[in-house]
C-alpha atoms as a PDB file:
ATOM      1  CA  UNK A   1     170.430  82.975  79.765  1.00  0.00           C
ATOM      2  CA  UNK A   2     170.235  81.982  75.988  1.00  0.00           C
ATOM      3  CA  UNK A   3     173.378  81.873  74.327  1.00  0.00           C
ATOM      4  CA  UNK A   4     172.608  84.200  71.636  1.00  0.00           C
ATOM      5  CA  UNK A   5     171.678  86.758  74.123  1.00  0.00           C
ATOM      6  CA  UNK A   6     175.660  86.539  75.640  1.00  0.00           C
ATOM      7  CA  UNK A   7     178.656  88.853  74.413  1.00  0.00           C
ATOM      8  CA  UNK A   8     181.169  86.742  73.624  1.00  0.00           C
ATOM      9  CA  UNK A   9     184.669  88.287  72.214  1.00  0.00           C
ATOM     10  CA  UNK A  10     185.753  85.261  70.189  1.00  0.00           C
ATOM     11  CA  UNK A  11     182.800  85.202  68.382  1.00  0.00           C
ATOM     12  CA  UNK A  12     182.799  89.138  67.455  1.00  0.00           C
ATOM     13  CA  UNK A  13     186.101  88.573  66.371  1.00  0.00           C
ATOM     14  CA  UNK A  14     185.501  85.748  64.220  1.00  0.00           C
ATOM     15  CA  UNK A  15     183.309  87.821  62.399  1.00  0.00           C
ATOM     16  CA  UNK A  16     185.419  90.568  62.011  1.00  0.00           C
ATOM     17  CA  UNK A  17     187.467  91.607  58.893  1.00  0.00           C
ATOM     18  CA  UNK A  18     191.152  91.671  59.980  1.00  0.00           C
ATOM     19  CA  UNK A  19     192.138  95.151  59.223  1.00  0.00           C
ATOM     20  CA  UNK A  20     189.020  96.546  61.786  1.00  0.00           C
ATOM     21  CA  UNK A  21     189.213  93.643  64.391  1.00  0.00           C
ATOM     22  CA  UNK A  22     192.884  95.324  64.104  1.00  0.00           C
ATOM     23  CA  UNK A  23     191.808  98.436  65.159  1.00  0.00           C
ATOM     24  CA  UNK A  24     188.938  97.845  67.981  1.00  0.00           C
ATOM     25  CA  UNK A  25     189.555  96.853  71.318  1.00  0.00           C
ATOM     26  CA  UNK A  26     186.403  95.247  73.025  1.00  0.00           C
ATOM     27  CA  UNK A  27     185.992  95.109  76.674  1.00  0.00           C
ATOM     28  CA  UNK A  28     182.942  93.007  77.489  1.00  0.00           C
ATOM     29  CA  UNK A  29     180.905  93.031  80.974  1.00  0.00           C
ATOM     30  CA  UNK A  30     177.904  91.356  82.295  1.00  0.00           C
ATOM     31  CA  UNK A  31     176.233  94.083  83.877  1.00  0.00           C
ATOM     32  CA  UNK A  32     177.051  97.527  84.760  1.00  0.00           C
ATOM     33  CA  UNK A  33     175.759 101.292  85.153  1.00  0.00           C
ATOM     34  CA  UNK A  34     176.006 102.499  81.745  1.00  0.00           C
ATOM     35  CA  UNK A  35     178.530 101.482  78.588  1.00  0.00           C
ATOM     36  CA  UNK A  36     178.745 105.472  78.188  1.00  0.00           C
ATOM     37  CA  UNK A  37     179.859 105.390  81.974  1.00  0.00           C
ATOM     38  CA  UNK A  38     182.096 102.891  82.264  1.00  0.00           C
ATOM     39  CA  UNK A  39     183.856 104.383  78.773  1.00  0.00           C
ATOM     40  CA  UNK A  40     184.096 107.899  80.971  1.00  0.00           C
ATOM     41  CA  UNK A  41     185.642 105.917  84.205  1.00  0.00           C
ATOM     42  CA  UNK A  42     188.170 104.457  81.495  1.00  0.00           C
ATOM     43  CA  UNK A  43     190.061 107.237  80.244  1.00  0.00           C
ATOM     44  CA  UNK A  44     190.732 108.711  83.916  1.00  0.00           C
ATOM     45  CA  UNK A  45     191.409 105.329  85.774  1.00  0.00           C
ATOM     46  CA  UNK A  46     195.025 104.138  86.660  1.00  0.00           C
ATOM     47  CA  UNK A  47     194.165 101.642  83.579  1.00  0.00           C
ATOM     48  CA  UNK A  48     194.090 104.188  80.534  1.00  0.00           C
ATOM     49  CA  UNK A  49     196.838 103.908  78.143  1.00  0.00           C
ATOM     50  CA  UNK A  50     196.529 106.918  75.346  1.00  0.00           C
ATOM     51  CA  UNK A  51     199.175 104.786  73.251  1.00  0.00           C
ATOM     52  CA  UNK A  52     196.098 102.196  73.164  1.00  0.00           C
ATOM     53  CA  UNK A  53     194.392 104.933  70.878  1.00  0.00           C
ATOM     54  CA  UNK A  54     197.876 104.468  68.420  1.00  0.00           C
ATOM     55  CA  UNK A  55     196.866 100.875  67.933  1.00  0.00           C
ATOM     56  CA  UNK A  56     193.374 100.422  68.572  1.00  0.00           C
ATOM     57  CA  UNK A  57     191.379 103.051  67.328  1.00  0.00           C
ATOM     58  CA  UNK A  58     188.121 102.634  68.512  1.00  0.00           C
ATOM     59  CA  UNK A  59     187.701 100.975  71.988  1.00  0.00           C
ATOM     60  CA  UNK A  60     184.283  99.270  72.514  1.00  0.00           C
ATOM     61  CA  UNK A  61     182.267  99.071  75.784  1.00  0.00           C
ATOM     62  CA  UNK A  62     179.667  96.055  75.865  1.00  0.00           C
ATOM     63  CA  UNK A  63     177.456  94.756  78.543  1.00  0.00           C
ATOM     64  CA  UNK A  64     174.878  92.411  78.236  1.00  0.00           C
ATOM     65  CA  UNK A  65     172.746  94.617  80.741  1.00  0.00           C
ATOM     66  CA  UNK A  66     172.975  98.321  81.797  1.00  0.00           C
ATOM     67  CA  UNK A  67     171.172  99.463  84.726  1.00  0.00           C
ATOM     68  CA  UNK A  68     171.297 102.854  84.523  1.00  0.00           C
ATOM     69  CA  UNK A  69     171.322 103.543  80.501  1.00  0.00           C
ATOM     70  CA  UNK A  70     170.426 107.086  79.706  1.00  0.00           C
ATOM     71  CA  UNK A  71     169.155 108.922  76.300  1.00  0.00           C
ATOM     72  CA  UNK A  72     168.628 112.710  75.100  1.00  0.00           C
ATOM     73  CA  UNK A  73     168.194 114.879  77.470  1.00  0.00           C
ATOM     74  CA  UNK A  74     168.599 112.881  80.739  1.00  0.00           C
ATOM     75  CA  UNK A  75     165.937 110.468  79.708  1.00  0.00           C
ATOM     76  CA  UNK A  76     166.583 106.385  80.954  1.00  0.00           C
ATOM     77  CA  UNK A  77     167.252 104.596  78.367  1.00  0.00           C
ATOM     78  CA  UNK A  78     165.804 100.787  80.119  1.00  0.00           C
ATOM     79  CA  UNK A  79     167.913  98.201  78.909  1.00  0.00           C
ATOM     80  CA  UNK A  80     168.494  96.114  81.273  1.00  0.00           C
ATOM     81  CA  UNK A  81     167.295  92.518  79.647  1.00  0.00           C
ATOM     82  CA  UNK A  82     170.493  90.491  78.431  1.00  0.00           C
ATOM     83  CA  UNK A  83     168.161  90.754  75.047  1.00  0.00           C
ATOM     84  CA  UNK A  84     168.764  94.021  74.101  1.00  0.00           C
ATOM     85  CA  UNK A  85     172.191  95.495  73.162  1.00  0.00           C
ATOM     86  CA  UNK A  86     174.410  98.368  75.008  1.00  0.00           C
ATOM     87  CA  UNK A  87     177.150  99.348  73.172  1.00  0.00           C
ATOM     88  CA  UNK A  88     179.342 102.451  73.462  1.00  0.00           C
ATOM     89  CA  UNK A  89     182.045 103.518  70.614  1.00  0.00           C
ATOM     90  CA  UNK A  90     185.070 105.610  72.379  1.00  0.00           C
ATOM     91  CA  UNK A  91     187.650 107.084  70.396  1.00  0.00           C
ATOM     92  CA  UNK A  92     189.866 110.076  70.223  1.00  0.00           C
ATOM     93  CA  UNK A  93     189.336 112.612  67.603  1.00  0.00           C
ATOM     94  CA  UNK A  94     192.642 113.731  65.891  1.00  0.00           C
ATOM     95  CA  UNK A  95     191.255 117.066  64.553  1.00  0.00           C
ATOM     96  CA  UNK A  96     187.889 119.224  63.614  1.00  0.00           C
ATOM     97  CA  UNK A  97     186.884 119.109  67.372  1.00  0.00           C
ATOM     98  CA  UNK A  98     184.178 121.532  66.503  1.00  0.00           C
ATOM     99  CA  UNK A  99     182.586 119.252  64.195  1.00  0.00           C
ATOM    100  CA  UNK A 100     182.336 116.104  66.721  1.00  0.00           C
ATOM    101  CA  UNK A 101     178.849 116.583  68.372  1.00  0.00           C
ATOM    102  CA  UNK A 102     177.075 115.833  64.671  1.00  0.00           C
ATOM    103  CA  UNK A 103     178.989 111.943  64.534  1.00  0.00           C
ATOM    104  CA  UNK A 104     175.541 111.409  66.393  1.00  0.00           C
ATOM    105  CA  UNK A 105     174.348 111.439  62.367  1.00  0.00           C
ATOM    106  CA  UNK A 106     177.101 109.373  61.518  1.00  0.00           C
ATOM    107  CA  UNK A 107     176.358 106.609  64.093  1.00  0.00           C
ATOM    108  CA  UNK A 108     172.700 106.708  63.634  1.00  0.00           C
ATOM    109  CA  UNK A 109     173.789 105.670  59.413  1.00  0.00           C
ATOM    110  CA  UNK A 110     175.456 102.522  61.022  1.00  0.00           C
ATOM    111  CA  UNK A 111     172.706 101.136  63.176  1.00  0.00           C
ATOM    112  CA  UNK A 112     170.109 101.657  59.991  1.00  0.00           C
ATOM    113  CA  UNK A 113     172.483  99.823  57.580  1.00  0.00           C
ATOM    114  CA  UNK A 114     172.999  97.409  60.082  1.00  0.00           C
ATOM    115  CA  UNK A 115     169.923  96.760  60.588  1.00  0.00           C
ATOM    116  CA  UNK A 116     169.284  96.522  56.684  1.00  0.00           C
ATOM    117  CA  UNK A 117     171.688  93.906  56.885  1.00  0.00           C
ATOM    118  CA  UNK A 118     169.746  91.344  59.207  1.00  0.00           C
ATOM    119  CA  UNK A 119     166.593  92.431  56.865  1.00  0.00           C
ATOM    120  CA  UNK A 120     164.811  95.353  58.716  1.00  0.00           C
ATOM    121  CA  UNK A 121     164.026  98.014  57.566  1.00  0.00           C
ATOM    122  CA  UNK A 122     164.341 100.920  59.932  1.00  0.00           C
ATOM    123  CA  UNK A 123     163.752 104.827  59.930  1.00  0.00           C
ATOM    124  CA  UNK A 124     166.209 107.339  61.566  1.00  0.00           C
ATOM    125  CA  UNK A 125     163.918 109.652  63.851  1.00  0.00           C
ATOM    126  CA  UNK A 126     165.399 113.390  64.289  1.00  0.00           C
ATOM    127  CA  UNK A 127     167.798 113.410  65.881  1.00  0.00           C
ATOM    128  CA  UNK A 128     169.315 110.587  67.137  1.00  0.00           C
ATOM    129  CA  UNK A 129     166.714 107.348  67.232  1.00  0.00           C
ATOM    130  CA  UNK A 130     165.677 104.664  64.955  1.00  0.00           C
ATOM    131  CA  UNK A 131     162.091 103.994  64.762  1.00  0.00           C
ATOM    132  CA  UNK A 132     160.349 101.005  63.491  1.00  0.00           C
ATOM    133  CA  UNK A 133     157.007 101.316  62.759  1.00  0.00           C
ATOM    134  CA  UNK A 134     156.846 104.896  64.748  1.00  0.00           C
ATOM    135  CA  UNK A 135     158.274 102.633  68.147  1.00  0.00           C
ATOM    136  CA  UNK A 136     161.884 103.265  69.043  1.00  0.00           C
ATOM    137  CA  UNK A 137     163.767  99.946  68.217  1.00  0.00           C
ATOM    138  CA  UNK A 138     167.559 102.089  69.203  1.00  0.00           C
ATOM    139  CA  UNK A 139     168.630 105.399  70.946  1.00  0.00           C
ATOM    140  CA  UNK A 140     172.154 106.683  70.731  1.00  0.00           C
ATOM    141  CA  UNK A 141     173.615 109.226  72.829  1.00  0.00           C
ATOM    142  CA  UNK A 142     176.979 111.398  71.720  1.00  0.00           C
ATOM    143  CA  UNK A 143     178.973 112.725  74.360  1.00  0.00           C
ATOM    144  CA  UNK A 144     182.453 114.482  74.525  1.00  0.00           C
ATOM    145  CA  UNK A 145     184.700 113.958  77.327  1.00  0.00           C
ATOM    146  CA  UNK A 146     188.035 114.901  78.887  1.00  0.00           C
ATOM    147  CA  UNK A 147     190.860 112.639  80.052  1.00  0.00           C
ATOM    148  CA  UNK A 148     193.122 113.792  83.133  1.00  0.00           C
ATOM    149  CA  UNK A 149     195.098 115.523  81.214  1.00  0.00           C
ATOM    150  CA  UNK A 150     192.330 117.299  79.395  1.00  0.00           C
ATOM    151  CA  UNK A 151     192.281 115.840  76.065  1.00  0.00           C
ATOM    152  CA  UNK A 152     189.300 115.291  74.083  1.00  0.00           C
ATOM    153  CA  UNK A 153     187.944 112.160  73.782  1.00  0.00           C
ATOM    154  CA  UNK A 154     183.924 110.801  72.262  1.00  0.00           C
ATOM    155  CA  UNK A 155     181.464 108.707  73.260  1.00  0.00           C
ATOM    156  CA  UNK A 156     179.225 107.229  71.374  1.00  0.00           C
ATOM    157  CA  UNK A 157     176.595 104.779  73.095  1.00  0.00           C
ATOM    158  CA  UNK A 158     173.714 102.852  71.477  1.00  0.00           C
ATOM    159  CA  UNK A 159     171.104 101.205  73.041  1.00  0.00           C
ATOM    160  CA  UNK A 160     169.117  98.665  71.017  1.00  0.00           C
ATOM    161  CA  UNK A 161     166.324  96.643  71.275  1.00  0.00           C
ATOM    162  CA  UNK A 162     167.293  92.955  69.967  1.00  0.00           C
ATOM    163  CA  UNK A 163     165.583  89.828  71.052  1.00  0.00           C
ATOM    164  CA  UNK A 164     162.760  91.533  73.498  1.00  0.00           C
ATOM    165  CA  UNK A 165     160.062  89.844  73.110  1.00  0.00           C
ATOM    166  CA  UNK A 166     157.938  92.150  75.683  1.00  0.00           C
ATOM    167  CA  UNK A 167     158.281  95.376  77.098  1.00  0.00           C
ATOM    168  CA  UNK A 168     156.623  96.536  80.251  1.00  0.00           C
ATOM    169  CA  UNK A 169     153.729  98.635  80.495  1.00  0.00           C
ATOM    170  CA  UNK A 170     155.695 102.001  80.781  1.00  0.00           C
ATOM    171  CA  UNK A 171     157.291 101.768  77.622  1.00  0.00           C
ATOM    172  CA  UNK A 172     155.095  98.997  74.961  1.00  0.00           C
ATOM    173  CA  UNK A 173     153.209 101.631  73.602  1.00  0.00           C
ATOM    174  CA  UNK A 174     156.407 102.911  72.360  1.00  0.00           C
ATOM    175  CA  UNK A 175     159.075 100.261  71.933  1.00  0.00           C
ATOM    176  CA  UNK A 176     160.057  97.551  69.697  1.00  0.00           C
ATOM    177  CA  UNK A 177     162.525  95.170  69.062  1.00  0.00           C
ATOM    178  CA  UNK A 178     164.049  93.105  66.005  1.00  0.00           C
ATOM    179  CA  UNK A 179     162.186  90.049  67.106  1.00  0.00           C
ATOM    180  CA  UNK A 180     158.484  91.444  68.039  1.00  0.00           C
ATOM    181  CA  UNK A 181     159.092  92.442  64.122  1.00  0.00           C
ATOM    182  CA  UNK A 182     160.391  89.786  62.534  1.00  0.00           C
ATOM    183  CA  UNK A 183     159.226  86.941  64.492  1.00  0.00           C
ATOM    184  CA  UNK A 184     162.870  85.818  64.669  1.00  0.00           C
ATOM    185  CA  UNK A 185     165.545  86.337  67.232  1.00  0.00           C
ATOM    186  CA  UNK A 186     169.563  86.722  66.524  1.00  0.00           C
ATOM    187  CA  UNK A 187     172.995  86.323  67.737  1.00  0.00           C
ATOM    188  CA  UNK A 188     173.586  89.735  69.543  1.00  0.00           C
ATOM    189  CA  UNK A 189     177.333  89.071  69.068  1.00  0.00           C
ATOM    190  CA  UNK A 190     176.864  88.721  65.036  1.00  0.00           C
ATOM    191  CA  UNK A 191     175.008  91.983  65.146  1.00  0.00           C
ATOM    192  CA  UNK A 192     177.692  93.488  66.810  1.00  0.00           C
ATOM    193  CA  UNK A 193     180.053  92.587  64.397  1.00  0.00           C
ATOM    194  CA  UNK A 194     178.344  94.409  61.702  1.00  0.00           C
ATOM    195  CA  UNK A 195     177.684  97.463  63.446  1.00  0.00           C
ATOM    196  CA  UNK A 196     181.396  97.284  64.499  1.00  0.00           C
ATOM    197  CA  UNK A 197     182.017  96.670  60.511  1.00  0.00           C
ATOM    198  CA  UNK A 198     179.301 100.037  59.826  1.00  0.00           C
ATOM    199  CA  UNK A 199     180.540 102.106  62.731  1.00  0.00           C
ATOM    200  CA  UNK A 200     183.790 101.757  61.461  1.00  0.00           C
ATOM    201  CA  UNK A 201     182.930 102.826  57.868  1.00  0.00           C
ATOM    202  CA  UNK A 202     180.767 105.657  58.783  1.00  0.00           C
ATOM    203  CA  UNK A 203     183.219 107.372  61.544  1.00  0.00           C
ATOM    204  CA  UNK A 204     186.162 106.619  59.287  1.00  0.00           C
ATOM    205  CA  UNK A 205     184.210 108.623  56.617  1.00  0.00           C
ATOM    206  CA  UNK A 206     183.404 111.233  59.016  1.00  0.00           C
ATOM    207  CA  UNK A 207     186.513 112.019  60.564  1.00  0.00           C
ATOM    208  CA  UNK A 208     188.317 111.955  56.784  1.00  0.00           C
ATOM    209  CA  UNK A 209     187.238 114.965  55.215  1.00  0.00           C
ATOM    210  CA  UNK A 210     183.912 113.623  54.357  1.00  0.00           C
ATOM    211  CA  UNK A 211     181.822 115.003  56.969  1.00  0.00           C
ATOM    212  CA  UNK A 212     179.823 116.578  54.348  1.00  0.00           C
ATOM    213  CA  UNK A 213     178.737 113.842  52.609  1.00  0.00           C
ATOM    214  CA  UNK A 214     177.647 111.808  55.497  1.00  0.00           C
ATOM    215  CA  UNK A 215     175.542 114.601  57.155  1.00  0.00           C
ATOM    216  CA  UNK A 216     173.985 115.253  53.489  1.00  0.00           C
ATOM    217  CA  UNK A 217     173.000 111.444  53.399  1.00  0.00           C
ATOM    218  CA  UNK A 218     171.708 111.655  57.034  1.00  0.00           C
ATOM    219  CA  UNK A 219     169.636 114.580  55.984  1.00  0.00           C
ATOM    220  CA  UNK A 220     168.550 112.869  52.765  1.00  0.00           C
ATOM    221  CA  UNK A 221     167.577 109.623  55.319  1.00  0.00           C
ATOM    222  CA  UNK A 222     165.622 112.261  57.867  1.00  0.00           C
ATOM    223  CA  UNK A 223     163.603 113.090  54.750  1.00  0.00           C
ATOM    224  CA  UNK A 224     161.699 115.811  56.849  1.00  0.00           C
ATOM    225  CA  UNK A 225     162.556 119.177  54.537  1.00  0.00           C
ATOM    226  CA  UNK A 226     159.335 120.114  52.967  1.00  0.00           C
ATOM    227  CA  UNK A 227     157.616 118.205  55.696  1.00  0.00           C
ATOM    228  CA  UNK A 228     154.715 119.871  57.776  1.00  0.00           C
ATOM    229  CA  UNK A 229     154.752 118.302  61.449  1.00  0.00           C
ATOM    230  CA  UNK A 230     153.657 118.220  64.998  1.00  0.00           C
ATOM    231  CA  UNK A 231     156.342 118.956  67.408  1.00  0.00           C
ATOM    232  CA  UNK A 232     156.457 120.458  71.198  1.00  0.00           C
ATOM    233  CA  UNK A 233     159.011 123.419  71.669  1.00  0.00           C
ATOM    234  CA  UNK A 234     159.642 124.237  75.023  1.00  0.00           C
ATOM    235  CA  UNK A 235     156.984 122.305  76.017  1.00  0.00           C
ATOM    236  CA  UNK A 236     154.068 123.673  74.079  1.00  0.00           C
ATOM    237  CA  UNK A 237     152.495 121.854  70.845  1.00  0.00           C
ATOM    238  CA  UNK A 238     153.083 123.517  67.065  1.00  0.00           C
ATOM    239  CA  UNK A 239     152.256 122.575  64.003  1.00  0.00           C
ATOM    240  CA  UNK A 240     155.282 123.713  61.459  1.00  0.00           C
ATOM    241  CA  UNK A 241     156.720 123.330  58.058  1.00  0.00           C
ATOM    242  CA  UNK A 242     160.599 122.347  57.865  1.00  0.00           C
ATOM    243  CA  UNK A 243     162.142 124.070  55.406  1.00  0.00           C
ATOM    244  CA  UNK A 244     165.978 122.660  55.833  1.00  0.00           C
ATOM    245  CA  UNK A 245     168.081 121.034  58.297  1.00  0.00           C
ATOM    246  CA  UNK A 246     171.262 122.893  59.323  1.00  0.00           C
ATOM    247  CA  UNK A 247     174.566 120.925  58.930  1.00  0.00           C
ATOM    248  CA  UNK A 248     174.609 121.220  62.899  1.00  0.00           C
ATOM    249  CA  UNK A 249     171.224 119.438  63.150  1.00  0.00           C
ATOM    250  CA  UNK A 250     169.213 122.095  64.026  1.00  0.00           C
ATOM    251  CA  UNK A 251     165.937 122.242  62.096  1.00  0.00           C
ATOM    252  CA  UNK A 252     164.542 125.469  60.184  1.00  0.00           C
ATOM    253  CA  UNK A 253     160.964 125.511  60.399  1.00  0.00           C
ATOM    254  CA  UNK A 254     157.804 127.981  59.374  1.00  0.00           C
ATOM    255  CA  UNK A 255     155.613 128.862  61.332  1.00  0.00           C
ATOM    256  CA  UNK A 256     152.069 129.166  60.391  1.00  0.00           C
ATOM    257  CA  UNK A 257     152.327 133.094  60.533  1.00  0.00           C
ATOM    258  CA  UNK A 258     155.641 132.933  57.505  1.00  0.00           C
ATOM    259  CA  UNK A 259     157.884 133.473  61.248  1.00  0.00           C
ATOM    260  CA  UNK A 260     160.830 130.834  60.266  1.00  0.00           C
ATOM    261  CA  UNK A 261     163.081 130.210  63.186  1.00  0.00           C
ATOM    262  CA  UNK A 262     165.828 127.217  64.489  1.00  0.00           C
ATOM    263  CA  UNK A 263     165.063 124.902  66.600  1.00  0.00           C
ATOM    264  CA  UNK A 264     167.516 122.548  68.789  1.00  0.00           C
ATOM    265  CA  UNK A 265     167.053 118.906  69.546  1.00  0.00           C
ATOM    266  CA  UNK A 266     167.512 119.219  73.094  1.00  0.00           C
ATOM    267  CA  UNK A 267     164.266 121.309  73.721  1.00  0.00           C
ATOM    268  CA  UNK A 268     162.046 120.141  70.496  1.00  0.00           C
ATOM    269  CA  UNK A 269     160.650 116.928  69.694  1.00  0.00           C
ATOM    270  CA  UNK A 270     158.728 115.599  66.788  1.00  0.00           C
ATOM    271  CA  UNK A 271     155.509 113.734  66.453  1.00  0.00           C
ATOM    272  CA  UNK A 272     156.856 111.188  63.867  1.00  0.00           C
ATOM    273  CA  UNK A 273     152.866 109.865  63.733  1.00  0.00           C
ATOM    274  CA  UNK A 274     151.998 113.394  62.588  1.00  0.00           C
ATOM    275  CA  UNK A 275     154.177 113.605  59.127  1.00  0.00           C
ATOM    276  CA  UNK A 276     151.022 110.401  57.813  1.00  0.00           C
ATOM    277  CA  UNK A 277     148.316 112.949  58.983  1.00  0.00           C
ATOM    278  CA  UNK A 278     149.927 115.821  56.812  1.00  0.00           C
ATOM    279  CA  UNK A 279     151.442 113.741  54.118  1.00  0.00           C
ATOM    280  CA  UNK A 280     150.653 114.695  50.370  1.00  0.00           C
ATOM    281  CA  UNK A 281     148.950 118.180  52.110  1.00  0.00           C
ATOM    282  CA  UNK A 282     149.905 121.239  51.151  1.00  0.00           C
ATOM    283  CA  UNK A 283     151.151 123.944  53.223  1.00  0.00           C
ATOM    284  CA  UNK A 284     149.650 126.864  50.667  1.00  0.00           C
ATOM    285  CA  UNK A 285     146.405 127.657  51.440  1.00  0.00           C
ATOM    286  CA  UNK A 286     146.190 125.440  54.722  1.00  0.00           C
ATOM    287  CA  UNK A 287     146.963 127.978  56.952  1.00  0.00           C
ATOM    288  CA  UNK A 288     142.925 128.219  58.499  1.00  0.00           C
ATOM    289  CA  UNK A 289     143.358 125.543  59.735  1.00  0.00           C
ATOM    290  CA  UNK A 290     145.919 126.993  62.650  1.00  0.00           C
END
């Protein structure tokens, strides 16, 4: 296996500013289930320590392949080659418990700037993926947890697509990685580093009163309002206009009849191919076309 397709902890940390490697605790594997998993096992094994949480804020599951990696709504998430990256973020929220499930937004802010970084640009898919060229180059899952003695605790898992340099015929219609587009491949451990660095900034932001400004920039990112769009809604195809997207990530579409209503991630999905077909149209006076 090629060393720049290893986790090592010495080199994250020698990349790390001292006042975050100061508050991140990485625990590195070669292959398990799921980084989300083995965060979940964590808090209610014999070997969970809540005063970690005093210290170490942010407590970092890597593996350098996951065999049973899932996305949105019980989807696999395959990343099982050493190339690709899974990554999950655990940390215990202090207050505004009720505002936790949209840190998805936050997280998804990270892996784009991150990517920026290594010169790539990237665009964040509703609601939680980042797209490259309309294929998925990262997924990232959000989930909220409870520890023994039933405190609330979040996980935050990414999945991302690194050094690949082929996918199998199941998903290469739909999948890409930093190398297939830069013709390049990177230290996973240096990427790590600055998403540690980015996740850092962005949940720090989040969690500090500033929740509004980072779901206003994730919203500004999305660029969908004003958008017309294919998506499937409980399974059946519609052609909509979004008119705003709600501070809990729901989006407020139009229907081609003037019927507005919300619509929830976890039963909609958007054709991110369709926004090129519609762009510079105009919803006024396109409505014969339904």
């Amino acid at each position: 296996m090629e060393e720049y397709n290893v986790f090592d902890r010495e080199i994250i940390n020698n990349e790390l500013d001292n006042k975050i490697m100061n508050k991140v605790f990485i625990k590195d594997y070669e292959s398990i289930d799921s980084t989300n998993n083995q965060a979940k096992k964590y808090i209610k094994s014999s070997a969970f320590n809540v005063e970690l949480f005093n210290k170490n804020k942010l407590i970092i599951f890597a593996a350098d392949s996951q065999l049973a990696g899932r996305g949105r709504r019980g989807h696999n998430w395959l990343s099982s080659d050493p190339a690709s990256i899974a990554v999950s973020f655990l940390f215990k929220p202090e207050a505004n418990v009720d505002e936790i499930p949209q840190i998805t937004a936050a997280a998804a802010l990270a892996v784009k700037d991150t990517f920026n970084f290594f010169d790539l640009k990237t665009v964040v898919k509703w609601p939680n993926d980042i797209l490259v060229n309309n294929k998925k180059i990262c997924g990232i899952l959000s989930e909220l947890v409870l520890n023994k003695e039933e405190e609330i605790f979040v996980i935050v898992g990414c999945g991302i697509n690194l050094n690949n340099d082929y996918f199998n015929s199941e998903i290469k219609e739909i999948a890409t990685s930093y190398y297939l587009q830069k013709a390049k491949k990177i230290n996973k451990n240096l990427f790590l580093a600055r998403l540690i660095e980015k996740i850092n900034f962005y949940f720090d932001n989040y969690l500090a009163e500033k929740r509004d400004q980072i779901i206003n920039q994730w919203k500004e990112t999305l660029n969908l309002t004003g958008k017309k769009v294919d998506l499937r809604h409980n399974g059946k195809k519609e052609t909509v206009l979004i008119k705003a997207i709600m501070d809990n990530g729901d989006l407020l579409v139009e229907f081609p009849d003037g019927r507005q209503k919300k619509l929830q991630s976890s039963n909609t999905s958007l054709n991110y191919q369709s926004l090129d077909k519609y762009n510079d149209c105009s919803w006024e006076g396109e409505k014969n076309e339904f």
